[in-house]
Protein backbone atom coordinates (compact mmCIF):
# COMPACT_ATOMS: atom_id res chain seq x y z
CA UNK A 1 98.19 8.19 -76.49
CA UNK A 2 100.65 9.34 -78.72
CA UNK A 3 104.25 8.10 -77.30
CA UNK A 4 105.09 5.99 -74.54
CA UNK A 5 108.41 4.71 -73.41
CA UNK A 6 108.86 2.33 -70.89
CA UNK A 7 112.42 2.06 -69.61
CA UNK A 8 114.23 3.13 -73.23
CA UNK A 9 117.22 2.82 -73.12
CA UNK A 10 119.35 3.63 -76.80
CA UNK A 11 122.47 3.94 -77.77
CA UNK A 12 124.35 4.88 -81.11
CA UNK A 13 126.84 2.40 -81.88
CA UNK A 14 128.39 1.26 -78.56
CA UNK A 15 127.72 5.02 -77.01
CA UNK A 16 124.35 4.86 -74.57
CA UNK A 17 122.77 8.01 -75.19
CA UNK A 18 119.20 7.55 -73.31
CA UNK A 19 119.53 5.73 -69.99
CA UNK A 20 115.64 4.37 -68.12
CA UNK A 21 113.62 6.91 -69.88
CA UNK A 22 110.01 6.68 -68.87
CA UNK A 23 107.50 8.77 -70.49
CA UNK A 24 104.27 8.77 -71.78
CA UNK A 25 102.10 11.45 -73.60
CA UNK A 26 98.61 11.78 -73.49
CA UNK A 27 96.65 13.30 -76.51
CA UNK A 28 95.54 16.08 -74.74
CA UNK A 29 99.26 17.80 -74.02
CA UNK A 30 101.88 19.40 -75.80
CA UNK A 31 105.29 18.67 -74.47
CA UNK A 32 108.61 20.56 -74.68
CA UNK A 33 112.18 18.73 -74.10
CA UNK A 34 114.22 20.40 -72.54
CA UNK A 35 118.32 20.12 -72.24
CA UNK A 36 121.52 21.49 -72.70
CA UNK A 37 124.37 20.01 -75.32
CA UNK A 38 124.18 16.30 -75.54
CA UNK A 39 121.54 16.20 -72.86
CA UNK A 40 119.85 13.27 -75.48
CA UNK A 41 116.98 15.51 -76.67
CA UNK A 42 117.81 14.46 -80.20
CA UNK A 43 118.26 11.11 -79.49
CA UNK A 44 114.72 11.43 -77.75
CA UNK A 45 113.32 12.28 -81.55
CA UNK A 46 115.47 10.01 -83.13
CA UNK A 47 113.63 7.09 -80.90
CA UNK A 48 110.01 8.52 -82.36
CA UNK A 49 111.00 8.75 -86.07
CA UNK A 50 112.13 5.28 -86.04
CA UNK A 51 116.07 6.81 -86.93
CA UNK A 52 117.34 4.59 -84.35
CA UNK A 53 115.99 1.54 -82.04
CA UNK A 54 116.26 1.33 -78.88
CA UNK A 55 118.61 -1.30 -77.03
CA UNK A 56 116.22 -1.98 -74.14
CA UNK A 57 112.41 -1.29 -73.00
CA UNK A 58 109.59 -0.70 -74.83
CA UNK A 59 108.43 1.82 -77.52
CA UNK A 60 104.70 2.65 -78.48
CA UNK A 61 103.74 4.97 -81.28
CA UNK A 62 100.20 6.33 -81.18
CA UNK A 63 97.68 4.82 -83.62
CA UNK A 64 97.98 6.94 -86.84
CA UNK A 65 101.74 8.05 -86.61
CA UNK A 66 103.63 4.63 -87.58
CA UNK A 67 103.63 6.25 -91.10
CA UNK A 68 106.53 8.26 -92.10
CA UNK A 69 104.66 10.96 -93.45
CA UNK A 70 102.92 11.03 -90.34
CA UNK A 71 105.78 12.65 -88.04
CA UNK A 72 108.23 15.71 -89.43
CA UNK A 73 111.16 16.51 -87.76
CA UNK A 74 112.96 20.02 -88.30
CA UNK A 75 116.30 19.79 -87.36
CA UNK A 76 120.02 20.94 -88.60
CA UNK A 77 120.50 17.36 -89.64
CA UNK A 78 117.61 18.16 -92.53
CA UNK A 79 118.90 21.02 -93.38
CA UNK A 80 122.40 19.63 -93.86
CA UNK A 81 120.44 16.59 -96.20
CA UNK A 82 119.28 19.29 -98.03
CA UNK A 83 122.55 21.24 -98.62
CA UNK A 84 124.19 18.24 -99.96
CA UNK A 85 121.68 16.96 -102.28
CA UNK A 86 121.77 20.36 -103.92
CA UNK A 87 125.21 20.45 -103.73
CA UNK A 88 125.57 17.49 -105.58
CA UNK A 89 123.54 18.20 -108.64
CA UNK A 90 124.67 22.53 -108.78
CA UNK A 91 125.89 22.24 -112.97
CA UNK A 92 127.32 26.31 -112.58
CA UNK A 93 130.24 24.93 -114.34
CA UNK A 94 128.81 24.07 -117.55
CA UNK A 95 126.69 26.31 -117.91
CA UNK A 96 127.07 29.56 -120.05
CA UNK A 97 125.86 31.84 -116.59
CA UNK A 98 128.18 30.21 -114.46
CA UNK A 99 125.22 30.07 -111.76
CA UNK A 100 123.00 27.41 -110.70
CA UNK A 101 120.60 28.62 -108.51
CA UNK A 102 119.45 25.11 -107.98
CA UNK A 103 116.20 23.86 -105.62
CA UNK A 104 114.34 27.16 -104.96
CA UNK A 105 112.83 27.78 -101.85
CA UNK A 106 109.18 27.28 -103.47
CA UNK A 107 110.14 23.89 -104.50
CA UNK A 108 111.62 22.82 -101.32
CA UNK A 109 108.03 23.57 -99.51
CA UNK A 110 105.74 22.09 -102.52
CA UNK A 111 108.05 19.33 -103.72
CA UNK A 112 106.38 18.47 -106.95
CA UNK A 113 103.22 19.41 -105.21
CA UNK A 114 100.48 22.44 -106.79
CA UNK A 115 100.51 25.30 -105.55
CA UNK A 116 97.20 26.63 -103.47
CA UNK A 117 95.64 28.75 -100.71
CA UNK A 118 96.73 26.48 -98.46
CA UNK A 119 101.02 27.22 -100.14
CA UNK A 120 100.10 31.20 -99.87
CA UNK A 121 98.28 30.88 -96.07
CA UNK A 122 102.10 29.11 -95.05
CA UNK A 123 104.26 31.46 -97.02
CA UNK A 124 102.81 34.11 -95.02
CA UNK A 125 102.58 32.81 -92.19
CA UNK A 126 106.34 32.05 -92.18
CA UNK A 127 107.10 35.15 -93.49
CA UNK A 128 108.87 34.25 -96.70
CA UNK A 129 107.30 35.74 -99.60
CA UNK A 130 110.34 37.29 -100.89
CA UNK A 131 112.24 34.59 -101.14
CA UNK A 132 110.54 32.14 -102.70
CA UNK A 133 112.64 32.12 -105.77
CA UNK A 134 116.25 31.77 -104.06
CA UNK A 135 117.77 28.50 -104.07
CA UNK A 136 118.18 27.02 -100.75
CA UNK A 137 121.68 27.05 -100.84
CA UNK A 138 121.62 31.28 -100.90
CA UNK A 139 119.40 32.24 -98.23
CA UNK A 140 120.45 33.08 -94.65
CA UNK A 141 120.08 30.04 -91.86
CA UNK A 142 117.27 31.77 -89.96
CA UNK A 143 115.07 31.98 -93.93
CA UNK A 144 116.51 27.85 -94.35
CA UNK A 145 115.04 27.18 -91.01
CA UNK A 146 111.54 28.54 -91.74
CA UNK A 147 111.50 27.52 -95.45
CA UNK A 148 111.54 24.07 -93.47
CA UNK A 149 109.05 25.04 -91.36
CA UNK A 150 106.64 26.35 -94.35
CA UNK A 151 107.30 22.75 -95.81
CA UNK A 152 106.45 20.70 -93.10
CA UNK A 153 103.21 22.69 -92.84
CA UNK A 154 102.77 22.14 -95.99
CA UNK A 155 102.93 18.50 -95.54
CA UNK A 156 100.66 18.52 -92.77
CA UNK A 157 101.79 15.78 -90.39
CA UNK A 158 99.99 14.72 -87.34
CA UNK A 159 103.18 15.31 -85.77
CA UNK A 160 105.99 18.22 -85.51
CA UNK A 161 108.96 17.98 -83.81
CA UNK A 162 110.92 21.31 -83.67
CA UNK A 163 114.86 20.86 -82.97
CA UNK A 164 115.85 24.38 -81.48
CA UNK A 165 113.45 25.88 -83.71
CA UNK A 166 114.58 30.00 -82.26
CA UNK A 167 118.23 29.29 -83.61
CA UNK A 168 119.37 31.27 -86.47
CA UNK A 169 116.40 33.80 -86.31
CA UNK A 170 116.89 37.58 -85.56
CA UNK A 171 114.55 39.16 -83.18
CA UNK A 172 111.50 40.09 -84.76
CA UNK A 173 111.41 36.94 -86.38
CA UNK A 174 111.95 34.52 -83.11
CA UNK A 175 108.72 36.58 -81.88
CA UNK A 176 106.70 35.66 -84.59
CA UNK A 177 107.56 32.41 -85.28
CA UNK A 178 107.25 31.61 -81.25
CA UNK A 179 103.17 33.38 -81.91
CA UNK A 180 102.73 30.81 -84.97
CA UNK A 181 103.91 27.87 -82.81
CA UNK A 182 101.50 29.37 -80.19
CA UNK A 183 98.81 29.02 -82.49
CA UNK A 184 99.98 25.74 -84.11
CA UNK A 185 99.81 24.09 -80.09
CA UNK A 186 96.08 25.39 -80.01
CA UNK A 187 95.37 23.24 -83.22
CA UNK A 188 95.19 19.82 -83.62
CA UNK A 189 99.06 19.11 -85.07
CA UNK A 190 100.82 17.41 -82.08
CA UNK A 191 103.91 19.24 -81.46
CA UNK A 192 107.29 18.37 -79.77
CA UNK A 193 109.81 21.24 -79.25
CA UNK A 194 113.49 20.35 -78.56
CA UNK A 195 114.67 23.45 -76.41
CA UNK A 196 117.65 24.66 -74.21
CA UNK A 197 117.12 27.25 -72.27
CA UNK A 198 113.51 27.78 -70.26
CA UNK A 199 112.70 31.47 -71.49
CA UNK A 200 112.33 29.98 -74.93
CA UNK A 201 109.02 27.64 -74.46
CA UNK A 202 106.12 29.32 -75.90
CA UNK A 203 102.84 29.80 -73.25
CA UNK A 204 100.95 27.30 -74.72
CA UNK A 205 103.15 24.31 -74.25
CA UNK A 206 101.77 22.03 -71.30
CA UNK A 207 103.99 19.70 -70.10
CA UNK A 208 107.65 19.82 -69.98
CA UNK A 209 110.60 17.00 -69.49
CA UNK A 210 114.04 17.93 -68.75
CA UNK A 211 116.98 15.83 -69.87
CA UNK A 212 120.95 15.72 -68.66
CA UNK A 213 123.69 13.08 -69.83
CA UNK A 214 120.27 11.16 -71.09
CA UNK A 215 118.25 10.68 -67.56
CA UNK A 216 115.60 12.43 -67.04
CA UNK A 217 115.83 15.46 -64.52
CA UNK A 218 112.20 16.35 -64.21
CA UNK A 219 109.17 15.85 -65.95
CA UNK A 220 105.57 16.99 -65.44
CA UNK A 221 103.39 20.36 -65.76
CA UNK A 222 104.76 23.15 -67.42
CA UNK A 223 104.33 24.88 -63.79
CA UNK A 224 105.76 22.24 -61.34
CA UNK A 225 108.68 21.47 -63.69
CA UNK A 226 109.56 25.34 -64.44
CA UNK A 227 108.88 26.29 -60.44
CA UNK A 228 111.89 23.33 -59.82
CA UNK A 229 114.04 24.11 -62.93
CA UNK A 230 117.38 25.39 -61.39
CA UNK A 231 119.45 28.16 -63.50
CA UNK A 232 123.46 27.29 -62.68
CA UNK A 233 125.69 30.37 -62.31
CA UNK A 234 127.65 30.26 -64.58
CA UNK A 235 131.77 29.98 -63.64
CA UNK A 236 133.43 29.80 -66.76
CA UNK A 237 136.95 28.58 -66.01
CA UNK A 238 139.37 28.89 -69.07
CA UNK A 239 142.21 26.41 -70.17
CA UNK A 240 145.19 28.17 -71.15
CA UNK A 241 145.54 28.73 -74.82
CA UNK A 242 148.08 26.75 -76.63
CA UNK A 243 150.59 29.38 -78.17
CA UNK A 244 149.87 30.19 -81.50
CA UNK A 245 152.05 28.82 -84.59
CA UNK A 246 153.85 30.76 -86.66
CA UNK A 247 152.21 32.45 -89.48
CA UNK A 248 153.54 32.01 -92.98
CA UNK A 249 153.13 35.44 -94.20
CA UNK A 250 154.15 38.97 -93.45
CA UNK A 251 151.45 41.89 -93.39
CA UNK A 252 152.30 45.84 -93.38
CA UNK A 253 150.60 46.89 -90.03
CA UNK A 254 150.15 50.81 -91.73
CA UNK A 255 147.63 49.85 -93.59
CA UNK A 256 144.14 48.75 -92.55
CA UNK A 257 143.07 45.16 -92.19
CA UNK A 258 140.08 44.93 -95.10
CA UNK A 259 138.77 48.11 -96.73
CA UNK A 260 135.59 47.91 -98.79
CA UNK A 261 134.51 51.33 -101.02
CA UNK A 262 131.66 50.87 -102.67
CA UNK A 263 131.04 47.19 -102.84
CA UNK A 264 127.38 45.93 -104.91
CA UNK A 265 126.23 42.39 -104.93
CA UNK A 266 123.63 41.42 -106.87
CA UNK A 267 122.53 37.46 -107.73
CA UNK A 268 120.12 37.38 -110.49
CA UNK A 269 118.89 40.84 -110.84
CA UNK A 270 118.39 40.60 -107.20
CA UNK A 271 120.27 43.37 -104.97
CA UNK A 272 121.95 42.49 -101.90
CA UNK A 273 124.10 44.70 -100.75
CA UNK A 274 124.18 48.41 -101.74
CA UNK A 275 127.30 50.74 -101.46
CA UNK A 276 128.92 49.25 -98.86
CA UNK A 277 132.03 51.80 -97.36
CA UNK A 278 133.96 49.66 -94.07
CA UNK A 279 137.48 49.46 -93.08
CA UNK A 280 138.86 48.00 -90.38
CA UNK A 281 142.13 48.47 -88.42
CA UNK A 282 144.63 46.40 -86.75
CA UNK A 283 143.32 46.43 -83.07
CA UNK A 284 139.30 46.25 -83.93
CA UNK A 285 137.15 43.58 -83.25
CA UNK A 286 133.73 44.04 -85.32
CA UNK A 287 130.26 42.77 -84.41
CA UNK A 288 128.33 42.41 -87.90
CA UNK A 289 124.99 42.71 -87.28
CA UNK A 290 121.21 43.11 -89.65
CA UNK A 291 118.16 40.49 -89.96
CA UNK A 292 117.70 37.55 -91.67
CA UNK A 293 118.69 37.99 -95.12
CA UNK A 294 120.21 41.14 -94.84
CA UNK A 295 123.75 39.73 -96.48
CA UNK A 296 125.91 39.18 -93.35
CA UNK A 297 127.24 35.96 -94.71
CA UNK A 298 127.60 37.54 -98.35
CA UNK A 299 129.50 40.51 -96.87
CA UNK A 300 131.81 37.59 -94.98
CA UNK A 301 132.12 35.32 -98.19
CA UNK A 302 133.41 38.78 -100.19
CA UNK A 303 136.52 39.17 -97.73
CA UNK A 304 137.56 35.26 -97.04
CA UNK A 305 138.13 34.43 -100.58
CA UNK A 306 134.81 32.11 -101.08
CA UNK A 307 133.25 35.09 -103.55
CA UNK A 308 133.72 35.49 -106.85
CA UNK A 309 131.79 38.96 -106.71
CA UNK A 310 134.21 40.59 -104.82
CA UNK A 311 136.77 40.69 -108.07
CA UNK A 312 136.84 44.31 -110.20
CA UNK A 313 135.10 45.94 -106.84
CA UNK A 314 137.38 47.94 -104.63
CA UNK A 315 137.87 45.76 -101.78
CA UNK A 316 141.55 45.39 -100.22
CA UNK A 317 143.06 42.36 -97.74
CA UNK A 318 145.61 43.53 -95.83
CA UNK A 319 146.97 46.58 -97.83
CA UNK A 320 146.80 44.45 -101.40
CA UNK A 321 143.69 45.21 -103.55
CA UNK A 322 141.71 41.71 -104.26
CA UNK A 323 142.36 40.18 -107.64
CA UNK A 324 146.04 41.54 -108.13
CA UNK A 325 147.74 38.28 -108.06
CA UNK A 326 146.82 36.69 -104.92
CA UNK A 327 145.65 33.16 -104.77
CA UNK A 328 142.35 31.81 -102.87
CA UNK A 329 144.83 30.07 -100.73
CA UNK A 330 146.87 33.17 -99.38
CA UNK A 331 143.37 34.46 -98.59
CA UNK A 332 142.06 31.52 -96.79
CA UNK A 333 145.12 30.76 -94.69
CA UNK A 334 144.65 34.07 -93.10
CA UNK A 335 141.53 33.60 -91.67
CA UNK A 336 139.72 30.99 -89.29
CA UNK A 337 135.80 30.65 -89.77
CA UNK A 338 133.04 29.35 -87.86
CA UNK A 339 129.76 29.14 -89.78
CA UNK A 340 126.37 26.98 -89.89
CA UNK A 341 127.24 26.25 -93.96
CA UNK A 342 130.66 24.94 -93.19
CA UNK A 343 129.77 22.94 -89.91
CA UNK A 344 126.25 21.59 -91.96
CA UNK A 345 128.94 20.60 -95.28
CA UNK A 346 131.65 18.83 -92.93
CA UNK A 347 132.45 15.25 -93.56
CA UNK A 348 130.39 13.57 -90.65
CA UNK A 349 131.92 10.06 -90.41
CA UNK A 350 135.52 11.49 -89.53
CA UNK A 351 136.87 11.68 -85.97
CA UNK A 352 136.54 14.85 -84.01
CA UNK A 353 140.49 15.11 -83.98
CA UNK A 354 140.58 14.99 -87.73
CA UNK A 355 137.95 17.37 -88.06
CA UNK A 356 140.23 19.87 -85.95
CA UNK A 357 143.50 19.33 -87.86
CA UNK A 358 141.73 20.05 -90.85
CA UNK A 359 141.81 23.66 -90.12
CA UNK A 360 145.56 23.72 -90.96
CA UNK A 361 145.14 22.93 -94.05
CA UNK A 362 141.55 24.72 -94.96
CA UNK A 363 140.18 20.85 -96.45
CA UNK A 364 136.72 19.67 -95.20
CA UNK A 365 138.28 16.27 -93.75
CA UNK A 366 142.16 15.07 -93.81
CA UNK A 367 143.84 13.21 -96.43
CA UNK A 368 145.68 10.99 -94.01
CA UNK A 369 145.12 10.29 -90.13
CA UNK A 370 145.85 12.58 -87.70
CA UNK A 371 148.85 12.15 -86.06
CA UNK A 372 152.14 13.76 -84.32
CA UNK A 373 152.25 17.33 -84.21
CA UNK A 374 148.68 17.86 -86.38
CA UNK A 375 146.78 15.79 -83.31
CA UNK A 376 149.02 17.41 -80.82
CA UNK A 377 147.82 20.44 -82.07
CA UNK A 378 144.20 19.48 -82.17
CA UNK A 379 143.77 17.77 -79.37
CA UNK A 380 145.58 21.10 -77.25
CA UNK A 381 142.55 23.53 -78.93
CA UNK A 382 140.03 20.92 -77.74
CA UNK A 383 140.87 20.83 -74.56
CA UNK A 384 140.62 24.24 -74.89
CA UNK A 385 136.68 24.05 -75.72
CA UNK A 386 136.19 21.71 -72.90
CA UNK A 387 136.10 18.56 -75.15
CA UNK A 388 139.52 17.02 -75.30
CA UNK A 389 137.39 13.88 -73.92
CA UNK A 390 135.84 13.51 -77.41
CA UNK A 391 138.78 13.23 -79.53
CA UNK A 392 138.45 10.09 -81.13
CA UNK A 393 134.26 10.22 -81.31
CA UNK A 394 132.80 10.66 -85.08
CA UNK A 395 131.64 14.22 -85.93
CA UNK A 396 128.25 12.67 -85.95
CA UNK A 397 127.89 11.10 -82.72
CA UNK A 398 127.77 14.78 -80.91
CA UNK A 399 125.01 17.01 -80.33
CA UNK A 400 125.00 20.42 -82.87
CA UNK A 401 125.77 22.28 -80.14
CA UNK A 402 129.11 20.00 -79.66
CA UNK A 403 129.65 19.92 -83.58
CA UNK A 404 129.91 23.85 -82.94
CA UNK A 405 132.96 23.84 -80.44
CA UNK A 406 134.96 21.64 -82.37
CA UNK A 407 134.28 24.11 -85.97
CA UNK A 408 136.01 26.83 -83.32
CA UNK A 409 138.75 24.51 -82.32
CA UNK A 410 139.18 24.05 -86.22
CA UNK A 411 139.20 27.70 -86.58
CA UNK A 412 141.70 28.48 -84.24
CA UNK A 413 144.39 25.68 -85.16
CA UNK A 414 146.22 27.31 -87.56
CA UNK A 415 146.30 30.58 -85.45
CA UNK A 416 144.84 32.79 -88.04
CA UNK A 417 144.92 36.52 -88.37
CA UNK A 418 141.13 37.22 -88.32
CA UNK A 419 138.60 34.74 -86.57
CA UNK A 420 135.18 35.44 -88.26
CA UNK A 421 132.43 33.96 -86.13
CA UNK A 422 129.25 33.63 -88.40
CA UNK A 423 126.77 33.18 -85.52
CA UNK A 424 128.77 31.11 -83.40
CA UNK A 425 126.34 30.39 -80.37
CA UNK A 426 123.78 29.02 -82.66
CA UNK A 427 123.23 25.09 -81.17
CA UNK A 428 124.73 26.14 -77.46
CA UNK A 429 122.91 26.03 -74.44
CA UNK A 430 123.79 28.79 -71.95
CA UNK A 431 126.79 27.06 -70.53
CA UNK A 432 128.67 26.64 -73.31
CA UNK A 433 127.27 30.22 -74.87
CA UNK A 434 129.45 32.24 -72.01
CA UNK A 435 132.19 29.12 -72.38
CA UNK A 436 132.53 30.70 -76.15
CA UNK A 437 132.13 34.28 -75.13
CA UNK A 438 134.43 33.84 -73.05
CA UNK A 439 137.07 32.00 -75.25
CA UNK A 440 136.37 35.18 -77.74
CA UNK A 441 137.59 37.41 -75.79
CA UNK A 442 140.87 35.54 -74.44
CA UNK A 443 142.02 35.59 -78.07
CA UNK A 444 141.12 38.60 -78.53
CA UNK A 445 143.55 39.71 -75.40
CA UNK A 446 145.70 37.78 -76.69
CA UNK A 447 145.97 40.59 -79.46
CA UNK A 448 147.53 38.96 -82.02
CA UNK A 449 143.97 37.88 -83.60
CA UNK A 450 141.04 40.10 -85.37
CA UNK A 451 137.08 39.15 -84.58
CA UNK A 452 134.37 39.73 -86.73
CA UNK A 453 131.41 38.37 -84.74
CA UNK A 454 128.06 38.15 -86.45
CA UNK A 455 125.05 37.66 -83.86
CA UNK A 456 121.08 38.73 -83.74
CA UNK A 457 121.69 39.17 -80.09
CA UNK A 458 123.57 42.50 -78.77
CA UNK A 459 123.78 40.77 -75.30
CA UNK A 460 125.59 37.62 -76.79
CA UNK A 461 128.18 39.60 -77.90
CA UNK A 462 131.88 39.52 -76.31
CA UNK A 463 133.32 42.60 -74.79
CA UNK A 464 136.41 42.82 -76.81
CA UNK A 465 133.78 44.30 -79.27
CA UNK A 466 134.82 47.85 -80.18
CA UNK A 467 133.72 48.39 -83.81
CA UNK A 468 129.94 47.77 -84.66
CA UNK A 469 128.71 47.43 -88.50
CA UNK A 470 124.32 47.41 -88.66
CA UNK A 471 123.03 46.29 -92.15
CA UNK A 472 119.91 48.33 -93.15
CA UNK A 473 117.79 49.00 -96.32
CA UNK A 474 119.00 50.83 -98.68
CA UNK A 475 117.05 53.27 -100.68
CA UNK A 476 118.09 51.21 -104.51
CA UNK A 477 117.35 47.80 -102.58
CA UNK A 478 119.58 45.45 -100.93
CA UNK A 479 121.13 46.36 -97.45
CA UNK A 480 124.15 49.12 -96.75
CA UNK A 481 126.26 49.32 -93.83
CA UNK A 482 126.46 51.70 -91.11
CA UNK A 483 129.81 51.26 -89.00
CA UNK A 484 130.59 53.50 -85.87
């Protein structure tokens, strides 16, 4: 046996979360959860790592797993641990560089450990030789997520449990890491996947239990539960959008939006991007698209003010060229953002409201509660994203998924002039993926807002897309960018 639950029922704080869950796994399968956004999958894990208790029934962990060591659980949560701790001990500012590259990725999977076959067997495996001596803080999310991976490996626990493990990978590598989970189910690592949509759960996976509002749907084979699994049209009825504020700037429509001639990165002797040539015009809506670690979020940080490499290149921000007297601020307030680093670096313990109002002023978190016009304001955009009903929860009692719609809502508050969307679906279950595709393209109608959508998948984009920029290699190293 390795879990059994009999009648669990959990809650965090006064919120139940898992309602009568009965389940128990034999040694001999390999289980997927399945769910959509707050279904309680995480919850579910949180029961088995001993992160919370339950408030009724009884839990039994398998001989052999009581340890901590003994269970690993990848999740966003970890990664967001990780972030911070690095975070907190970067020292770029006294130092004569100016650059910290902090925790590598080889010290995040060996952690004080030697290095052996056993480290070069993983690397492979996970495909992330070449990164090895980045800090964790500047590699893509899809190369974060399977540095984790490599560690836990690594660590070799008797159980894995995989939160949305396909999120944040482009294609190619979604294929291969679903093959190495294939081959890690055929082993003797016990392995839990937390998963949203039914295309995603790898052949070998034998049993499967399906979650909603934290009851349990279905549970049983992989064949009887997927032959009963029902896939919801979706109907995707909009709110109306709260009119948008007015700005407090002025920008010459005759000249293009961003224009970038030339532009090199480089961290470290390593190249980035290579000669990158893109403009775009008032009226175009750009999907940014290139694998994992090809410098999509670089290319974003260069034009939103949070890149110090973009001064002395030629880069312009609607019609003024960048370091001629402009402040981070006048940058920043023209642009909302939705990305995995600011969502994993937002203050967790403040209320969903707050979270939203602190788009206005581009602050991780408020200064003072949220109140009159500000909450007005923020509770109108959540409605909006369908969760107007959660205004007053913590950041941190909602799913990822959840934690994703309100980063849009905080986005769109101040009614900026370009909405970058730095893989926004990343966390959503299908729902709430055509709920933001959807919303994309309303404010895009709306035409008085620019999108730059970054995605690995050309179906998930929204239709207002009419300008398309592919990273690829570049013959010097790094990636360029073809636009059409």
């Amino acid at each position: 046996m390795i879990v059994d639950f009999d009648n669990i029922w959990a809650a965090y704080r006064i919120e139940p979360v898992l309602r009568n869950i009965c389940w128990h796994w034999e040694d001999n399968q390999q289980w997927v959860v399945l769910g959509g956004n707050g279904a309680g999958k995480s919850a579910l894990a949180n029961l088995i790592t001993d992160q919370i208790r339950p408030s009724r029934g009884v839990l039994t962990i398998g001989d052999g797993l009581q340890s901590e060591q003994a269970i690993e659980h990848l999740s966003f949560e970890l990664q967001r641990k990780l972030i911070d701790h690095d975070v907190r001990y970067d020292d770029s500012e006294t130092r004569a560089d100016a650059f910290d590259v902090g925790t590598t990725v080889k010290q995040i999977i060996l952690q004080k450990h030697e290095e052996n076959d056993r480290f070069d067997t993983i690397v492979q495996q996970c495909g992330i030789g070449h990164i090895l001596d980045r800090g964790i803080r500047f590699v893509s999310t899809g190369e974060s997520r399977k540095t984790l991976l490599a560690r836990a490996l690594f660590e070799q626990p008797k159980l894995l449990i995989l939160d949305n493990p396909f999120e944040g990978l482009d294609s190619r590598s979604q294929t291969d890491l679903k093959n190495l989970i294939d081959e890690l189910l055929c082993s003797p690592l016990k392995i839990l996947l937390l998963i949203k949509q039914p295309q995603e759960i790898p052949k070998n996976i034998t049993h499967i239990i399906q979650l909603n509002q934290g009851e349990i749907v279905l549970q049983g084979s992989r064949d009887f539960v997927l032959g009963k699994v029902k896939i919801d049209e979706q109907n995707i009825t909009l709110n109306t959008l709260p009119p948008p504020l007015e700005r407090p700037f002025k920008i010459d429509k005759n000249k293009p939006l961003l224009e970038l001639q030339g532009v090199n990165v480089s961290y470290n002797q390593q190249v980035i991007l290579s000669d990158i040539n893109w403009r775009l015009q008032w009226g175009q809506h750009c999907a940014i698209a290139g694998p994992n670690g090809a410098g999509k979020s670089t290319l974003l940080s260069l034009i939103c003010g949070d890149n110090h490499k973009a001064y002395g290149q030629n880069i312009s921000l609607f019609g003024q060229r960048r370091g001629s007297g402009e402040s981070v601020w006048e940058i920043k307030e023209k642009f909302g953002i939705v990305s995995t680093a600011l969502q994993l670096n937002h203050i967790n313990r403040m209320r969903i409201a707050e979270v939203v109002a602190s788009g206005l002023y581009d602050t991780v978190g408020l200064y003072d509660n949220c109140k009159g016009r500000e909450k007005d304001i923020a509770v109108a955009w959540l409605d909006v994203v369908g969760l107007k009903e959660l205004a007053l929860k913590h950041f941190n009692q909602i799913s990822f998924g959840q934690q994703r719609l309100v980063m849009l809502a905080r986005a769109m508050v101040k009614s900026p002039l370009i909405l970058i969307l730095d893989e926004p679906c990343i966390g959503l279950d299908d729902h709430h993926r055509q709920h933001i595709l959807a919303l994309v393209d309303a404010i895009a109608n709306r035409g008085d807002c620019h999108i730059l959508y970054v995605s690995h998948t050309a179906s998930e984009n929204p239709a207002c897309i009419n300008q398309q920029l592919q990273l690829t290699p570049h013959a010097d190293g790094g990636y360029t960018a073809t636009v059409s």
